[in-house]
N, C-alpha and C. Protein backbone atom coordinates (compact mmCIF):
# COMPACT_ATOMS: atom_id res chain seq x y z
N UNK A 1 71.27 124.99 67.07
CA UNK A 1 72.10 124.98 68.27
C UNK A 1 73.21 126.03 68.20
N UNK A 2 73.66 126.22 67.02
CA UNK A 2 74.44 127.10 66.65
C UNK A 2 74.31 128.33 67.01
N UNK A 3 73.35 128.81 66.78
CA UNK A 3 72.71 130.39 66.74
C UNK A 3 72.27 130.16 68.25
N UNK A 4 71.95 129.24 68.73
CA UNK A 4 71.98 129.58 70.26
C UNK A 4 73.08 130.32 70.90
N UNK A 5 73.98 129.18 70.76
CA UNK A 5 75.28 129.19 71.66
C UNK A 5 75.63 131.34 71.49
N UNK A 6 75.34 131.68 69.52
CA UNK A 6 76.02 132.86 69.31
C UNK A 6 75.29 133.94 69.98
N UNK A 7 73.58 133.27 70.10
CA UNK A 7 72.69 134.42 71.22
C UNK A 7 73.10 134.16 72.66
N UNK A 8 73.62 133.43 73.38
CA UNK A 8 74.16 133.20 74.60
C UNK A 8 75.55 133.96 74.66
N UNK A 9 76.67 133.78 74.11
CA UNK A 9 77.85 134.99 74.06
C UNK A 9 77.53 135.86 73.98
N UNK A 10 76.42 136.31 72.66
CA UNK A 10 75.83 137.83 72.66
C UNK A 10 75.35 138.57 74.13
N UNK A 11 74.38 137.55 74.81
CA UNK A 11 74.22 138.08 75.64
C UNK A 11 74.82 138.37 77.22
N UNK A 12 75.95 137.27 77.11
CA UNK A 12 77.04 137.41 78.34
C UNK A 12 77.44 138.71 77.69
N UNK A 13 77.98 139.06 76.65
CA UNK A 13 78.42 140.03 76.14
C UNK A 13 77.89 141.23 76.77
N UNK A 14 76.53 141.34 76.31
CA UNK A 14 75.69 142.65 76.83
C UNK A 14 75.36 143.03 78.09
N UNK A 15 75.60 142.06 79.04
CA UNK A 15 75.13 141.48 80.23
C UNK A 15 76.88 142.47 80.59
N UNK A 16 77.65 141.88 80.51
CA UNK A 16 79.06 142.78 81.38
C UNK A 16 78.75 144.15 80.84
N UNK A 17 78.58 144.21 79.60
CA UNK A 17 78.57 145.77 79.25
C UNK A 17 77.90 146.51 79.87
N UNK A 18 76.61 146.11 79.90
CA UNK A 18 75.85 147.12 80.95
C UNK A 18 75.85 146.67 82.21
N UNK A 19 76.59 145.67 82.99
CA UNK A 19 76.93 145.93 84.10
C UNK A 19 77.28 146.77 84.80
N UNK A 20 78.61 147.14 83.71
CA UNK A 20 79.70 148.17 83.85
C UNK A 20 78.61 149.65 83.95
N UNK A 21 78.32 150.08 83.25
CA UNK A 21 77.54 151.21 82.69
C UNK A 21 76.46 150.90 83.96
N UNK A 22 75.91 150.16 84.05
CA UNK A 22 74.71 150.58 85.63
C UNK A 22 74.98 150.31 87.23
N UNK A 23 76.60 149.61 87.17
CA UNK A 23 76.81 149.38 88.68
C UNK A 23 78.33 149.26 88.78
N UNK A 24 78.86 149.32 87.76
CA UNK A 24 80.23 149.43 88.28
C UNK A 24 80.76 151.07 87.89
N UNK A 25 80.50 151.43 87.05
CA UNK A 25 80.63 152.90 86.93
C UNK A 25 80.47 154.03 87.68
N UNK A 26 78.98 153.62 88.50
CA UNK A 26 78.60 154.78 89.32
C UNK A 26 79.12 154.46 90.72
N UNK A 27 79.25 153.49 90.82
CA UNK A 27 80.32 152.81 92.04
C UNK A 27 82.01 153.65 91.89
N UNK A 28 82.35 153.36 91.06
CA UNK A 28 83.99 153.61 90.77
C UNK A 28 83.79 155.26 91.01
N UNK A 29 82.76 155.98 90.29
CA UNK A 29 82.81 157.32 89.95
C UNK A 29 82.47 158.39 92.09
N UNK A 30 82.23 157.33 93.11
CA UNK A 30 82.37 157.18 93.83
C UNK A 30 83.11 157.48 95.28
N UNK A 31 84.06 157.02 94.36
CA UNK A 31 85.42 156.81 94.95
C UNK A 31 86.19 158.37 94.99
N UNK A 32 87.48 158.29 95.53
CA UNK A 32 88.33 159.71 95.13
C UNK A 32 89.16 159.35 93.78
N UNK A 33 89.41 160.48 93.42
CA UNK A 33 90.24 160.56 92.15
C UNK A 33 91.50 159.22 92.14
N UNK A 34 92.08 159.01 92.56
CA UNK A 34 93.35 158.67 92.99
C UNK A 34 92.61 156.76 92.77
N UNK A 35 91.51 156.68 94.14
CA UNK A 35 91.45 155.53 93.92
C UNK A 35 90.08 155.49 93.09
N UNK A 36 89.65 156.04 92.29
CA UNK A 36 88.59 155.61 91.00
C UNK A 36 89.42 155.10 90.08
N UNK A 37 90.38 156.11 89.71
CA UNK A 37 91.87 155.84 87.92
C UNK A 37 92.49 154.13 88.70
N UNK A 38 92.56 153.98 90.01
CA UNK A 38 93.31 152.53 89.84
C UNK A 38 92.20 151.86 90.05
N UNK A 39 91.23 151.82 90.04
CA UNK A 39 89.73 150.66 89.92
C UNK A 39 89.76 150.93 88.82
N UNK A 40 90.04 152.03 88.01
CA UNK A 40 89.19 151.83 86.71
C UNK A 40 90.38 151.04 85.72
N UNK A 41 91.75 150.87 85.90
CA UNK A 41 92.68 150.36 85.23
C UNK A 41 92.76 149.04 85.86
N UNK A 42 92.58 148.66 86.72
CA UNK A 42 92.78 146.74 86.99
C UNK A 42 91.33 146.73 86.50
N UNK A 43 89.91 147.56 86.50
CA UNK A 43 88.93 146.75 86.16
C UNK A 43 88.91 146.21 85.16
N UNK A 44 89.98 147.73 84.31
CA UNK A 44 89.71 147.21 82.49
C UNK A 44 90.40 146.22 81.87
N UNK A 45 91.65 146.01 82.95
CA UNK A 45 92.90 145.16 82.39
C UNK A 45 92.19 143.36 82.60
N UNK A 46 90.96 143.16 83.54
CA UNK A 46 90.59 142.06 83.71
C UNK A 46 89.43 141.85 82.00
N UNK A 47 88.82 143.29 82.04
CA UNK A 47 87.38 142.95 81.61
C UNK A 47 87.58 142.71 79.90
N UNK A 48 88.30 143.59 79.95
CA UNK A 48 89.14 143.46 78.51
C UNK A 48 88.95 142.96 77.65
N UNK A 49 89.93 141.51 78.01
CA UNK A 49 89.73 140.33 77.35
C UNK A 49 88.77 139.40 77.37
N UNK A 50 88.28 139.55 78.49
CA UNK A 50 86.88 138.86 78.55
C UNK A 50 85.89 139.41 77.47
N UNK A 51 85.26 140.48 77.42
CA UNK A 51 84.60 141.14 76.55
C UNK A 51 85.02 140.68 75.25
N UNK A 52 86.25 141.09 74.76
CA UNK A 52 86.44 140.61 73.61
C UNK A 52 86.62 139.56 73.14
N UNK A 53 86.54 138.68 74.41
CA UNK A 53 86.50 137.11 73.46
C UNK A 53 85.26 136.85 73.50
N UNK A 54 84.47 137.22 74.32
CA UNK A 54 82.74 136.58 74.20
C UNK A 54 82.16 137.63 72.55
N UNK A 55 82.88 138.36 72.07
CA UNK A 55 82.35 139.52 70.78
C UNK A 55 82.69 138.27 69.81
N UNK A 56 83.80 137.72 69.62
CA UNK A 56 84.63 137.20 69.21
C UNK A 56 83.71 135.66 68.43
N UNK A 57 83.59 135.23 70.05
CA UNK A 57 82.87 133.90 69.63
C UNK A 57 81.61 134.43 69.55
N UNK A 58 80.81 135.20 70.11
CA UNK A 58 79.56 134.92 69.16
C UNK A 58 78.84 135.11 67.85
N UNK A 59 80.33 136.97 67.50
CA UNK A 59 80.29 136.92 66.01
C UNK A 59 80.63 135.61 65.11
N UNK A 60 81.57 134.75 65.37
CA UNK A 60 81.74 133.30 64.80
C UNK A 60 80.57 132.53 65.08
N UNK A 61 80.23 132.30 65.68
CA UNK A 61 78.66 131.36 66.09
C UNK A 61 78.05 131.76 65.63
N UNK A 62 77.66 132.84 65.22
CA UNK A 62 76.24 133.91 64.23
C UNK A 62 77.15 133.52 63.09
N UNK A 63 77.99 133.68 62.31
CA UNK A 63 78.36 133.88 60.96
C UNK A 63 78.36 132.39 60.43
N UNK A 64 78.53 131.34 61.62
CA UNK A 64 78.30 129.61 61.05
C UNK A 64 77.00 129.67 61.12
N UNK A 65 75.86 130.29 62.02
CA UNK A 65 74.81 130.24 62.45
C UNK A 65 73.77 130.55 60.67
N UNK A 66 74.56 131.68 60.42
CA UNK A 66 74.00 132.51 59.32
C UNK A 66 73.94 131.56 57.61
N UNK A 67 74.98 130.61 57.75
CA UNK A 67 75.90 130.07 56.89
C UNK A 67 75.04 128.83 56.65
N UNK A 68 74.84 128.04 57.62
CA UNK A 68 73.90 126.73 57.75
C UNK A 68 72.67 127.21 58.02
N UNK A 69 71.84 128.13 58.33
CA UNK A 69 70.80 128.29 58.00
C UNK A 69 69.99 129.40 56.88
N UNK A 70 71.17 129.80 56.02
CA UNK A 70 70.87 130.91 55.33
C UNK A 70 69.89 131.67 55.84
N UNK A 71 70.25 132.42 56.83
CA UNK A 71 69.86 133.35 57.13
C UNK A 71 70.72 134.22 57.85
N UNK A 72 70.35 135.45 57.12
CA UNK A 72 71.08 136.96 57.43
C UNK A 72 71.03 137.39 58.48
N UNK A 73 69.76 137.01 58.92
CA UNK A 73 69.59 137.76 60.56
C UNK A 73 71.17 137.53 61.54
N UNK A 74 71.19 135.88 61.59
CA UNK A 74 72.19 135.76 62.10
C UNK A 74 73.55 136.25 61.89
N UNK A 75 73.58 136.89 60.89
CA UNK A 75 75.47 137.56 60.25
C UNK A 75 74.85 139.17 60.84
N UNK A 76 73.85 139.60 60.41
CA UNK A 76 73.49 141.04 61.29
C UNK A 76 74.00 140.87 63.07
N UNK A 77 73.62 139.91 63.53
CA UNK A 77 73.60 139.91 64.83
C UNK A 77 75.47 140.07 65.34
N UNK A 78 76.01 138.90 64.30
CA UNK A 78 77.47 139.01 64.48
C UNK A 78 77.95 140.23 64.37
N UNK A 79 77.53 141.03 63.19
CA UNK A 79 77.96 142.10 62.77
C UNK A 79 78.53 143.19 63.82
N UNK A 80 76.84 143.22 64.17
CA UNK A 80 76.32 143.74 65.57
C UNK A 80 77.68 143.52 66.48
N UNK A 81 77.57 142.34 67.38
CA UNK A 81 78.41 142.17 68.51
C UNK A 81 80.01 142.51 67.86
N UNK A 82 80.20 141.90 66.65
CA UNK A 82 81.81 142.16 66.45
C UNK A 82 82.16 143.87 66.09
N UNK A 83 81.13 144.51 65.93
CA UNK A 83 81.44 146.16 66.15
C UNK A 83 82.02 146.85 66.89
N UNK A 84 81.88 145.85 67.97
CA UNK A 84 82.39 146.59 69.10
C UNK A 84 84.01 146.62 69.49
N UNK A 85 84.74 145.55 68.29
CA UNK A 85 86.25 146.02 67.88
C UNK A 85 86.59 147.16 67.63
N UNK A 86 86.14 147.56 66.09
CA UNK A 86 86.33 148.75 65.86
C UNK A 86 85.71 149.86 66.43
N UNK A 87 84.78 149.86 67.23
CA UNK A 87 84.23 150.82 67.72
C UNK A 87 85.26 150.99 69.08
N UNK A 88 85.70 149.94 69.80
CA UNK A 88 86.55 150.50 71.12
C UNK A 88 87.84 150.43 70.61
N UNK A 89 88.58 149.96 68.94
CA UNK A 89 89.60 150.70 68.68
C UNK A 89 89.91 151.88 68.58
N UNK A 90 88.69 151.90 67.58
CA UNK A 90 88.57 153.75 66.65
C UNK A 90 88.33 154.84 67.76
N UNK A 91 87.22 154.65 68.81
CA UNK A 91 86.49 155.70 69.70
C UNK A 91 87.11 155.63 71.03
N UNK A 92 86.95 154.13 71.48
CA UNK A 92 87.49 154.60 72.95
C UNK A 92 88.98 153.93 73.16
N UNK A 93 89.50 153.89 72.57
CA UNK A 93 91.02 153.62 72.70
C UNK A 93 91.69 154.50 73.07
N UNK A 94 92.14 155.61 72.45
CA UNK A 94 92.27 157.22 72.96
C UNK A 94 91.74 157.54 74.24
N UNK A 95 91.23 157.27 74.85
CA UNK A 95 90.76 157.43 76.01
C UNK A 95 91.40 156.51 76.61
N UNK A 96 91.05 155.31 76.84
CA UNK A 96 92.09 154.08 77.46
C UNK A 96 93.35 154.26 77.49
N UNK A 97 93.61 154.67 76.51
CA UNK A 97 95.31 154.82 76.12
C UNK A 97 95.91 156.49 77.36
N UNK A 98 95.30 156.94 77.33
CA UNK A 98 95.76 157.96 78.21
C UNK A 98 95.31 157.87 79.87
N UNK A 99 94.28 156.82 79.93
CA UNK A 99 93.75 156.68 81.52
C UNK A 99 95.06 155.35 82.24
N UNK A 100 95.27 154.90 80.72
CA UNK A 100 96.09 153.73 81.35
C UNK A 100 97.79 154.47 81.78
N UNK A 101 98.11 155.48 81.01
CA UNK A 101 99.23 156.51 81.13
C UNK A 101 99.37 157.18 81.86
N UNK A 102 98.22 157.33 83.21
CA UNK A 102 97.86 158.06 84.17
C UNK A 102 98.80 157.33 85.31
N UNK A 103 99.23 157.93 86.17
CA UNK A 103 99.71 157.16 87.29
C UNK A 103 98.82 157.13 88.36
N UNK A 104 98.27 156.18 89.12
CA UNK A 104 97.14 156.84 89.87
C UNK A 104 97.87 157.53 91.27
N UNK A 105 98.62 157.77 91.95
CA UNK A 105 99.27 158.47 92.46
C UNK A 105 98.78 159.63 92.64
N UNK A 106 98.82 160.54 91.33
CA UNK A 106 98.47 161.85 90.99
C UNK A 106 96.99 162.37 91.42
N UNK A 107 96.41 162.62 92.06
CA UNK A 107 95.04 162.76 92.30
C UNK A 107 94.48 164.32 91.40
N UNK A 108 93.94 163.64 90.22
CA UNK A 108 93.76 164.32 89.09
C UNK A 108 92.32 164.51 88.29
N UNK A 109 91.71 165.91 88.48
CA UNK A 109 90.82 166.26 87.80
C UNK A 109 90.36 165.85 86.66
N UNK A 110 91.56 165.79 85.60
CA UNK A 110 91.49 165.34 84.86
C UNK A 110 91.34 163.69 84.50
N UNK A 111 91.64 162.66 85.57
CA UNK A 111 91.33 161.52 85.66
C UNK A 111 89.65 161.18 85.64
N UNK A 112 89.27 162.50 86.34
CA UNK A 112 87.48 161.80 86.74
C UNK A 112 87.10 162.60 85.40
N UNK A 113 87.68 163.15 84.61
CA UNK A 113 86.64 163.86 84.12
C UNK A 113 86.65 162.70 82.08
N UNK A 114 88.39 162.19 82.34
CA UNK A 114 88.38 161.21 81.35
C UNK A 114 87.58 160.01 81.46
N UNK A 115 87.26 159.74 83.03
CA UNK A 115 86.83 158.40 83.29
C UNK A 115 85.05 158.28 83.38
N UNK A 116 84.39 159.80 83.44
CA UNK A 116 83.34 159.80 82.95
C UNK A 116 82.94 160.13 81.59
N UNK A 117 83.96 160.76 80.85
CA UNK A 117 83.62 160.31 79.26
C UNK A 117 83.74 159.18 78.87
N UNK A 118 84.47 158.36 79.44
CA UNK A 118 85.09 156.96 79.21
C UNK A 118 83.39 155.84 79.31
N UNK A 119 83.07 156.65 79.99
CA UNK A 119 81.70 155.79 80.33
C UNK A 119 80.53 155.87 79.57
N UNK A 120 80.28 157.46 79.40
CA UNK A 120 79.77 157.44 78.30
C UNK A 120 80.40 156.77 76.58
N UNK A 121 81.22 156.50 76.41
CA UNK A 121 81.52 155.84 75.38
C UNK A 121 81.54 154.42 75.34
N UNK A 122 81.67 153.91 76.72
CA UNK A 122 81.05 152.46 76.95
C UNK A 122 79.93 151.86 77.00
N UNK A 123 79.04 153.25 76.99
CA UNK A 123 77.73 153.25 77.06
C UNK A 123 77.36 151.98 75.22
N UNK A 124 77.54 152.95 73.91
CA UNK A 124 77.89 152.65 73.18
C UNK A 124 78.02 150.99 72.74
N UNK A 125 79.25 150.76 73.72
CA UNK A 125 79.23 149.20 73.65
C UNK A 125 78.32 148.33 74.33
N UNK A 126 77.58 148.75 74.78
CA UNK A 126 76.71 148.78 75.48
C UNK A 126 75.54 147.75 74.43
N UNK A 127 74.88 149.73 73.87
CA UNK A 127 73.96 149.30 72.99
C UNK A 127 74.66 148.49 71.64
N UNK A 128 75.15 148.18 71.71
CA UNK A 128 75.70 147.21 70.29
C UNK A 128 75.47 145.80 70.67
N UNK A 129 75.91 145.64 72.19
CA UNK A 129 75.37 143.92 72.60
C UNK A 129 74.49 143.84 72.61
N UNK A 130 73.41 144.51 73.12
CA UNK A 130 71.97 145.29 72.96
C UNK A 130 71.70 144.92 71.72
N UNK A 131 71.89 145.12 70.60
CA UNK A 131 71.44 144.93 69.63
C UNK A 131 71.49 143.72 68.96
N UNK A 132 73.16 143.31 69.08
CA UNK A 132 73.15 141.83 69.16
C UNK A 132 72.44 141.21 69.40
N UNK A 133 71.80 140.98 70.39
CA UNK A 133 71.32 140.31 71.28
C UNK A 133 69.66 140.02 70.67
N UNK A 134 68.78 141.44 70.18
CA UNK A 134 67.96 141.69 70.00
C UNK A 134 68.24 141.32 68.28
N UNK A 135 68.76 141.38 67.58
CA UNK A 135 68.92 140.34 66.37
C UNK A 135 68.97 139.46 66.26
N UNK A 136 69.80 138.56 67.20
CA UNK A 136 69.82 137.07 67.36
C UNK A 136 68.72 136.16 67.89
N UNK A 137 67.92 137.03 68.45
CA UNK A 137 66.53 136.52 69.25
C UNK A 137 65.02 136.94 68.46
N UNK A 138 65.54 137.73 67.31
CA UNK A 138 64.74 137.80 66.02
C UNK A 138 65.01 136.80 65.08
N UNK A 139 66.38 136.65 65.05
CA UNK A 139 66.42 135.00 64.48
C UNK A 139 65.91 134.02 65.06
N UNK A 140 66.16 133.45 65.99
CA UNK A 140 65.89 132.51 66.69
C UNK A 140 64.36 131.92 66.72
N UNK A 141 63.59 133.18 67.23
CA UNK A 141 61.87 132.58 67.13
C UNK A 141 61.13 133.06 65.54
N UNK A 142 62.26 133.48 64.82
CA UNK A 142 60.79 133.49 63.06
C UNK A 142 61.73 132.63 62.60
């Protein structure tokens, strides 16, 4: 039941990520400069924390998962989903950190051109729930 619940976060997990990346991105990218940078800063200020608490609990649900059934698959899978800390500290933080410093006011070249690298690097988090997901469901049926 355990390793369920951590393949179910995994996959709400992966499920927003590539939301973002196949329908909210090309939507936002859309828009004009001015109003893409303030969609893309209330989107992130909501999605945020959401994201990171579903990484959160299902790396914990895989690592009890892994623990009571000795099996590794399940701590891979956590591994997997909880990567995506350090990966949107280390990689796309720097980016966040300067889109969020943006005033959207400014109607700025440089806004669309951060906010489509920004995407491609979400891409990323992307495939990591992706993978999650696809580990935990290798546990699950062997």
């Amino acid at each position: 039941m355990i390793g369920q619940l951590a393949l179910i976060c995994a996959a709400l997990f992966a499920g927003a990520a590539v939301f973002i990346n196949v329908a909210e991105q090309p939507a936002r990218l859309a828009l004009d400069d001015r109003a893409m940078l303030l969609q893309w800063q209330r989107s992130y200020n909501r999605a945020a924390p959401m994201q990171a608490g579903l990484a959160v609990v299902s790396a914990l649900l895989g690592f009890v998962a892994a623990w009571q059934t000795r099996d590794w698959r399940w701590a891979a899978g956590a591994i997997a989903v909880l990567a995506n800390w350090p990966y949107t500290l280390l990689v796309i933080k720097p980016t966040n950190d300067k889109l969020h410093a943006m005033a959207a006011e400014q109607d700025s070249a440089d806004a669309r051109r951060m906010v489509v690298s920004w995407g491609h690097l979400h891409a990323g988090r992307s495939a990591l729930g992706i993978a999650a997901v696809l580990i935990d469901l290798w546990a699950l049926v062997s």
